[in-house]
Protein backbone atom coordinates (compact mmCIF):
# COMPACT_ATOMS: atom_id res chain seq x y z
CA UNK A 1 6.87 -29.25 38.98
CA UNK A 2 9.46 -26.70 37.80
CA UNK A 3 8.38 -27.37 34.57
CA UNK A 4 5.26 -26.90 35.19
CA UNK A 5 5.35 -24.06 36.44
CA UNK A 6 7.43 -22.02 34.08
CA UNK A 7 4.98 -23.35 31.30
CA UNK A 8 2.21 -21.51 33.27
CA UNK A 9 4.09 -18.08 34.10
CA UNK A 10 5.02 -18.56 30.21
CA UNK A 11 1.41 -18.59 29.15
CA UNK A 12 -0.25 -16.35 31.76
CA UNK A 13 2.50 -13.74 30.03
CA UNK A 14 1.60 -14.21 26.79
CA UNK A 15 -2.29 -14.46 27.97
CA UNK A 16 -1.12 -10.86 29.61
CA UNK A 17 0.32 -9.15 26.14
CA UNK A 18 -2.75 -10.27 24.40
CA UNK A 19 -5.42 -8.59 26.65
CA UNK A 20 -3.28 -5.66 26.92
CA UNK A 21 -3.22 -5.27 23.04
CA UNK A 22 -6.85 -5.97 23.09
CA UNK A 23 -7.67 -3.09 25.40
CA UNK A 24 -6.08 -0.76 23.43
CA UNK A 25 -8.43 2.26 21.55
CA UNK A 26 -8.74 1.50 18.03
CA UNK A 27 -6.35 4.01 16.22
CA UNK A 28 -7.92 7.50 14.95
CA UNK A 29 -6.70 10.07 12.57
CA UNK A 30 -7.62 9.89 8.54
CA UNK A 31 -5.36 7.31 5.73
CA UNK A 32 -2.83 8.62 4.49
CA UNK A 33 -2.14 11.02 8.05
CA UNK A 34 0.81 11.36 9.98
CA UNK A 35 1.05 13.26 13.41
CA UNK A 36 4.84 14.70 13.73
CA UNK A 37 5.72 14.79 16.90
CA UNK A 38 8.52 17.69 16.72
CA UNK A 39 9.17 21.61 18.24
CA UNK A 40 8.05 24.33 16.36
CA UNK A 41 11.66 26.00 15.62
CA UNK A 42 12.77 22.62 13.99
CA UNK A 43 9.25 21.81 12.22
CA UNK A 44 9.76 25.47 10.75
CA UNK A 45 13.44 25.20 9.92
CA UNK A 46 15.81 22.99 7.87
CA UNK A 47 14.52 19.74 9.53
CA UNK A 48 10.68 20.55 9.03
CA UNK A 49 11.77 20.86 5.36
CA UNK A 50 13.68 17.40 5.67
CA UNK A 51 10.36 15.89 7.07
CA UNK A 52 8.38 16.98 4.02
CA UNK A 53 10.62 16.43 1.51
CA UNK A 54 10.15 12.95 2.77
CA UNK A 55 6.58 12.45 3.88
CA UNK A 56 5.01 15.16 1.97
CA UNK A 57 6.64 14.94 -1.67
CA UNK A 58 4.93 14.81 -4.73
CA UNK A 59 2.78 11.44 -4.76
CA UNK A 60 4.48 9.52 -7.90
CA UNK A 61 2.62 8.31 -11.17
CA UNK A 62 -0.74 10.45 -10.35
CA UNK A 63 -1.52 13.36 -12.99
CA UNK A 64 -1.99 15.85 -10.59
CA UNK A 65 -0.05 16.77 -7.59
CA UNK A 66 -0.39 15.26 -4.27
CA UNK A 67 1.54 14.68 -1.35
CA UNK A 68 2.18 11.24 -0.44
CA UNK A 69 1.30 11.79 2.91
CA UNK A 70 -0.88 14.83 5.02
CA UNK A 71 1.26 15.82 7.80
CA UNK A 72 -0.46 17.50 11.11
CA UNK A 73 2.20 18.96 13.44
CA UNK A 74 2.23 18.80 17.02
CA UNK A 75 4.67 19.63 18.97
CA UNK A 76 5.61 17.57 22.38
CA UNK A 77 4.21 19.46 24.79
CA UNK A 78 0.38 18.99 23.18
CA UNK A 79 1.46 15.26 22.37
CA UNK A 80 -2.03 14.54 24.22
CA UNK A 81 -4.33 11.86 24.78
CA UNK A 82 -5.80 12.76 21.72
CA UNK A 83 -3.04 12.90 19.40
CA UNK A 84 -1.37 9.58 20.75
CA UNK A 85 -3.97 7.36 19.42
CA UNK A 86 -3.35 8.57 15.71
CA UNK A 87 -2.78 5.91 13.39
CA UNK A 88 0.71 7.33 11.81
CA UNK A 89 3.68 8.48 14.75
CA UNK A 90 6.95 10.30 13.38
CA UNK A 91 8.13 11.01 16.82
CA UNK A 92 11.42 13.16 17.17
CA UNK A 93 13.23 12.50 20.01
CA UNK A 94 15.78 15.65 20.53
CA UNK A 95 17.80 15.66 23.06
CA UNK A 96 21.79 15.98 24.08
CA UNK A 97 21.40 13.00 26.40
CA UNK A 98 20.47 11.07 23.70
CA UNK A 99 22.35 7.63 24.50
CA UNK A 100 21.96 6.54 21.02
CA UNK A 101 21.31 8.17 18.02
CA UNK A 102 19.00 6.38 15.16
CA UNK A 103 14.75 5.10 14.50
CA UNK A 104 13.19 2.45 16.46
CA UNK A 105 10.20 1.35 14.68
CA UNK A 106 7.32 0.58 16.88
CA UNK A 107 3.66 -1.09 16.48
CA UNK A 108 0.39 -0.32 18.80
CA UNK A 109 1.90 1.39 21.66
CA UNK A 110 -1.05 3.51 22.46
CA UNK A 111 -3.54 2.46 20.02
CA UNK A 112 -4.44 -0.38 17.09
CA UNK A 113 -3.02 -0.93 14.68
CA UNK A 114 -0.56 2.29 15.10
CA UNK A 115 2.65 2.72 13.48
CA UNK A 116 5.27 4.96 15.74
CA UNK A 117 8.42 6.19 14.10
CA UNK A 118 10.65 7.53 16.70
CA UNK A 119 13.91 9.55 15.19
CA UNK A 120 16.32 9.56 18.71
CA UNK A 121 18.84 12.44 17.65
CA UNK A 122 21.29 14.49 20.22
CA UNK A 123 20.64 17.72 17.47
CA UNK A 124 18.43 18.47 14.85
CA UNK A 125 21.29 18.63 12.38
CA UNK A 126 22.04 14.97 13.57
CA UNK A 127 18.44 14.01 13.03
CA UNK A 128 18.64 15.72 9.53
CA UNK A 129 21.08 13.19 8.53
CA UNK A 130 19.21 10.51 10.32
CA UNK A 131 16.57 11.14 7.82
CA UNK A 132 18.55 11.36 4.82
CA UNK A 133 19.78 7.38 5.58
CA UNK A 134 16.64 5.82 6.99
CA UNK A 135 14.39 7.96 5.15
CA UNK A 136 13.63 4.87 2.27
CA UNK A 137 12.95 2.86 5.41
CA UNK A 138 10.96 5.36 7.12
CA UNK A 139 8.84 5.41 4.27
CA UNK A 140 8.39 1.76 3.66
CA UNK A 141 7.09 1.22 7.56
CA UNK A 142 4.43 3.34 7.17
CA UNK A 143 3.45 2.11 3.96
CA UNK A 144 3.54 -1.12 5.02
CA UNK A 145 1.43 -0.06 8.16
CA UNK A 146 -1.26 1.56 5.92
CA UNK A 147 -1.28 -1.24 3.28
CA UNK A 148 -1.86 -3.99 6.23
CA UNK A 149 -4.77 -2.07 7.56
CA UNK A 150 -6.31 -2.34 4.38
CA UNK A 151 -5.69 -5.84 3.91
CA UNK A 152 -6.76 -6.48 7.22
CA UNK A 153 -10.40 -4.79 6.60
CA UNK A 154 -10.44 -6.34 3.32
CA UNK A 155 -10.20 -9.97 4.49
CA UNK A 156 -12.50 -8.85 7.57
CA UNK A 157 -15.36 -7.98 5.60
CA UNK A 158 -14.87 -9.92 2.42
CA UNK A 159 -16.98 -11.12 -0.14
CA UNK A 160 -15.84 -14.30 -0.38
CA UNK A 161 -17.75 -15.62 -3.61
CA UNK A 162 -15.29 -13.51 -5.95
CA UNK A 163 -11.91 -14.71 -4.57
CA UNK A 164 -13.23 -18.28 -5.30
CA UNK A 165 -14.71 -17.80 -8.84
CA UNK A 166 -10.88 -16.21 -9.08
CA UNK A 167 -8.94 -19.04 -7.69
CA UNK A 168 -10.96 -21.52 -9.98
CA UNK A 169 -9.54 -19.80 -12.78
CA UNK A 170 -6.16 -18.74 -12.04
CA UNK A 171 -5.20 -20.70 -8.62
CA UNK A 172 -5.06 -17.98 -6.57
CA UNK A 173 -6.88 -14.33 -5.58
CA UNK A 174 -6.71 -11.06 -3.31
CA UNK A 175 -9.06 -10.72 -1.42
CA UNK A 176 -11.82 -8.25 -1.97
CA UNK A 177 -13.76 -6.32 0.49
CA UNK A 178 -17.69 -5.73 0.53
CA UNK A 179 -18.57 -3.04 -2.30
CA UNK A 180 -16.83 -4.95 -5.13
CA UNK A 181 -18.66 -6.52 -7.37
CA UNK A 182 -17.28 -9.07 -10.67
CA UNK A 183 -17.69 -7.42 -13.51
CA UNK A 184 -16.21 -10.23 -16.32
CA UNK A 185 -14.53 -13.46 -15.57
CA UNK A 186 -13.63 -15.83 -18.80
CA UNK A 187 -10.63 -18.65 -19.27
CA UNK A 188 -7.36 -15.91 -18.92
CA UNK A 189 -9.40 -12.34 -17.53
CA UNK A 190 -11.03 -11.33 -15.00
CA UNK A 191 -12.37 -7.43 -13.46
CA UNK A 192 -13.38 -6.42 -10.39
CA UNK A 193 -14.34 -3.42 -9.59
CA UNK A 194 -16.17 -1.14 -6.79
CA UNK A 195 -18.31 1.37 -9.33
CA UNK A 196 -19.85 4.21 -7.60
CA UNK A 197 -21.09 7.48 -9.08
CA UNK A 198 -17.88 9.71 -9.26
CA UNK A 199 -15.25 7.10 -8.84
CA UNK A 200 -14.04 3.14 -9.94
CA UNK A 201 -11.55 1.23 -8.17
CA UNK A 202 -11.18 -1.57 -10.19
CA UNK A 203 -8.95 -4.80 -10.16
CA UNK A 204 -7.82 -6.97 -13.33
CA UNK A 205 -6.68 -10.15 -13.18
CA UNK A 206 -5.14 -12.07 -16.33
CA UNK A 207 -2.89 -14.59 -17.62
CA UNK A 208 -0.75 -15.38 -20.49
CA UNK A 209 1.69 -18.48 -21.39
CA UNK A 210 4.56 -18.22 -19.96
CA UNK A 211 7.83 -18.24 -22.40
CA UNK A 212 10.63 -17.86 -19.76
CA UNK A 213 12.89 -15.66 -22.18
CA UNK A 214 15.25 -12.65 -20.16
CA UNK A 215 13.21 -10.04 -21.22
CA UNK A 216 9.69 -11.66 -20.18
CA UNK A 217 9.21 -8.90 -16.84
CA UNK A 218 10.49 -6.26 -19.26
CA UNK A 219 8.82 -3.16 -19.23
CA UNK A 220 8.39 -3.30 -22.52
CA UNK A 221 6.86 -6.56 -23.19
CA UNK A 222 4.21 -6.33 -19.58
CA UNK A 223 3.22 -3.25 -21.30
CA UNK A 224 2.24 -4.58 -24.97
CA UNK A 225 0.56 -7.21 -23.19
CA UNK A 226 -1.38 -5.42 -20.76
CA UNK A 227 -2.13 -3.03 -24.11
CA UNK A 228 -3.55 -6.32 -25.83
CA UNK A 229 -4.98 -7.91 -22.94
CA UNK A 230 -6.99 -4.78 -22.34
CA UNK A 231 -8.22 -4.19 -25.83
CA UNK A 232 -10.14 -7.34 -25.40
CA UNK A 233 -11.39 -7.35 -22.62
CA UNK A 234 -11.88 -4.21 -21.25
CA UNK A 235 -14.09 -1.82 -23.69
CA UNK A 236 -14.75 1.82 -23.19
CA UNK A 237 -18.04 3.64 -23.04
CA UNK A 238 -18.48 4.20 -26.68
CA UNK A 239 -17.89 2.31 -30.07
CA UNK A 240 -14.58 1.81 -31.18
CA UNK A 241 -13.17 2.56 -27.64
CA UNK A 242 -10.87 0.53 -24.93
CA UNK A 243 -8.77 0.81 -22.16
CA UNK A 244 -4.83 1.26 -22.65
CA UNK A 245 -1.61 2.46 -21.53
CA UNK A 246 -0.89 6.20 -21.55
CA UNK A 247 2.67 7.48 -22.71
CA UNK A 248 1.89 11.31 -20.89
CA UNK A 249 4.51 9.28 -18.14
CA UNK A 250 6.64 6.34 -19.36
CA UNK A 251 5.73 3.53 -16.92
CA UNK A 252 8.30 2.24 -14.10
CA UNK A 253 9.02 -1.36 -13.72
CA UNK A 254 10.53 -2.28 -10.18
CA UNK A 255 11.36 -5.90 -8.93
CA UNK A 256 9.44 -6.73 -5.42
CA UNK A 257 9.63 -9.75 -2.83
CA UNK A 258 6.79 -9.12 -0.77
CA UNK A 259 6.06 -12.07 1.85
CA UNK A 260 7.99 -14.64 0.20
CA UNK A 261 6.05 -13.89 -3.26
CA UNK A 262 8.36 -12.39 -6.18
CA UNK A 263 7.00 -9.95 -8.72
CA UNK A 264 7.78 -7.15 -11.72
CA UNK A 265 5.48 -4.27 -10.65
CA UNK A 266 4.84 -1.42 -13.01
CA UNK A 267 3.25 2.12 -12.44
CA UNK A 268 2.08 4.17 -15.17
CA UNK A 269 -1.14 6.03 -16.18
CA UNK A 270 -3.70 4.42 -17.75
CA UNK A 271 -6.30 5.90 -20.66
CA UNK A 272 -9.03 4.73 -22.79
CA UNK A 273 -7.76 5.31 -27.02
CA UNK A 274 -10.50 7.83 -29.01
CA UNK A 275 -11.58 8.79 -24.99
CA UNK A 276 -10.79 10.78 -22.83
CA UNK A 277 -10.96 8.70 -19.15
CA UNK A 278 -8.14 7.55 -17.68
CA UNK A 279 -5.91 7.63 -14.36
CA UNK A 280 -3.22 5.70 -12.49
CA UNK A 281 -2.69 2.22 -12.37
CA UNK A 282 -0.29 -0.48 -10.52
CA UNK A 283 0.60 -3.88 -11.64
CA UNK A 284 1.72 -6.90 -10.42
CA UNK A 285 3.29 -9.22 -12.83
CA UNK A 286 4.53 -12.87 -11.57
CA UNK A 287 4.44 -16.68 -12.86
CA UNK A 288 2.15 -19.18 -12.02
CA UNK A 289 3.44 -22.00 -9.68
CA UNK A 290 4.06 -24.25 -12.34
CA UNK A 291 5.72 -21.94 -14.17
CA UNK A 292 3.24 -22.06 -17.35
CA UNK A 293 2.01 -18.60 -16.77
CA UNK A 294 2.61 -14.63 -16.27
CA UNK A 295 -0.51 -13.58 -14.07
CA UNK A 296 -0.57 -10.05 -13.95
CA UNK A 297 -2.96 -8.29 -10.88
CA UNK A 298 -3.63 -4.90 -12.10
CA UNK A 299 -5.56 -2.01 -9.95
CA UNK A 300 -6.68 1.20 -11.54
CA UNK A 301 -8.21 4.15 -10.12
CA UNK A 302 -10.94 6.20 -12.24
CA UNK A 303 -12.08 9.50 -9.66
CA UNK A 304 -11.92 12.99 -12.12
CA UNK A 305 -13.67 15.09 -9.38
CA UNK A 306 -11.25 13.98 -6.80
CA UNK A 307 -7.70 13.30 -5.35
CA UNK A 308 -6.75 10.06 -6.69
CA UNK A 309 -3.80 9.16 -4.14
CA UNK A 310 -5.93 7.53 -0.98
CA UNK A 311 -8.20 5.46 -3.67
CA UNK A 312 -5.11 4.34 -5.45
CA UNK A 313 -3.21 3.23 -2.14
CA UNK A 314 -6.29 1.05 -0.96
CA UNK A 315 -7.21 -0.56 -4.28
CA UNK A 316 -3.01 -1.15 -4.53
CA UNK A 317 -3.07 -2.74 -1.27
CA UNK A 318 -5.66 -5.14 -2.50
CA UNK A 319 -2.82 -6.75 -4.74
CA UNK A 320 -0.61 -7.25 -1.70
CA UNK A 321 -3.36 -9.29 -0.05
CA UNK A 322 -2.97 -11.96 -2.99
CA UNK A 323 -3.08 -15.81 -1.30
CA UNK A 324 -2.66 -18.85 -3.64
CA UNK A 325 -5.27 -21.61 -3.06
CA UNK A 326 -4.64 -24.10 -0.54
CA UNK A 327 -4.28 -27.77 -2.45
């Protein structure tokens, strides 16, 4: 019976944590938004400049400047109802009776799905420093938090028929929310893209045998095959035109392990040769699992009337939602 019974207080608990999370406000606030939670004096002195240097930086690998985040500052007496169901939280915590000093990194306390960064700090001079060795973190929650929301609405409304027509062909997909549409899909290429009248987000996905030499995730050799794979396949508006890789920003290769999946991705600029298009892009380059192939998952943003750094994190994000196909 004692059994029993703590297997039904374990599950009316868990029933309990579930229906609380459910009756939480979905969160508000625009992508790409933070709320800072932090006192005038400080948001207007050395550690307001911390803050932005961190949140608010130049965006990398866009043409123009943009901050990588929009930051709204309130300070802790108008940390509302209103404010506390944003979907971004940098909350500092300032206080000499601070027990301990540090971040605790917290998910839907007052709304779903929120991201709360708390900074717990005895003196703004301590949470200075707090910042300059958790700041990479810091960063790397909330872009996790707004890259899951996307993925989350993109496998919530998906359309369905192009991940399959992709995992026929290459044994795997992202998933792709309503609004995209496949363009091309042949043996080794495939584009995606969501066309509307001032802007493209568009995905590429291709392959290429695999030769397992040192320098294969080179930065070098991804980029004169992207450069080939593109001529093919991916023409511009007029004759004698095609998409390619721009050298106004030398691309930047980084090594990722995202969810057990390993990759080489690379951010540069992409333009179209005797054209003048072109914008950001972010790849993903990784082998096949048996090894035969580089697949590379490209997104590219195409928006000249517009900031390009909010299209460019939610086509990006698409990539991260890539799923192999079940056997």
């Amino acid at each position: 019976m004692k059994k029993i019974f703590f297997i039904l207080v374990s599950l009316l608990a868990v029933a309990g944590c579930t229906s609380t999370k459910a009756l939480l406000p979905n969160v508000s606030g625009k992508a790409g938004e933070i709320i800072v939670v932090i006192e005038k004096n400080d948001w207007e002195g050395a550690l307001g400049n911390d803050v932005r240097e961190l949140l608010a930086s130049d965006c990398p690998w866009l043409a123009q400047k943009e901050p990588l985040y929009s930051l709204v500052n309130v300070p802790a007496g108008g940390f509302g109802d209103l404010f506390k169901i944003h979907r971004n939280i940098v909350y500092f915590m300032i206080n000499s009776q601070v027990d301990s000093a540090g971040v605790q990194y917290r998910h839907d306390v007052w709304a779903a799905p929120q991201c709360l960064v708390q900074v717990n700090a005895r003196t703004s001079e301590e949470a200075s420093g707090i910042l300059a060795s958790e700041g990479k973190t810091i960063v790397s929650f909330i872009e996790q938090a707004e890259r899951d929301r996307v993925i989350r609405n993109s496998i919530r409304y998906e359309e369905r028929s192009i991940a399959e027509k992709v995992q026929e062909v290459f044994g795997g997909s992202p998933h792709f929310p309503m609004g995209y549409k496949l363009k091309k899909i042949t043996p080794d290429f495939a584009w995606i893209a969501d066309e509307k009248q001032y802007t493209i987000q568009g995905v590429l996905v291709y392959r290429y045998p695999a030769t397992r030499d040192a320098d294969e995730l080179s930065v070098d050799r991804i980029i004169a095959k992207r450069n080939e794979m593109l001529r093919t396949n991916v023409p511009g508006m007029f004759e004698n035109t095609w998409m390619t890789t721009g050298d106004y920003m030398p691309p930047q290769l980084e090594f990722i392990r995202y969810r057990g999946r390993d990759f080489a991705q690379v951010r540069g600029l992409w333009e179209v040769e005797n054209d003048y298009m072109g914008g950001p892009f972010v790849s993903h380059s990784f082998y096949s699992p048996d090894g035969e192939y580089v697949i590379v998952a490209e997104a590219f943003v195409y928006a000249p009337k517009y900031d390009k750094r909010q299209y460019l994190r939610q086509v990006e994000s698409i990539l991260f939602s890539w799923e192999w196909k079940a056997d």
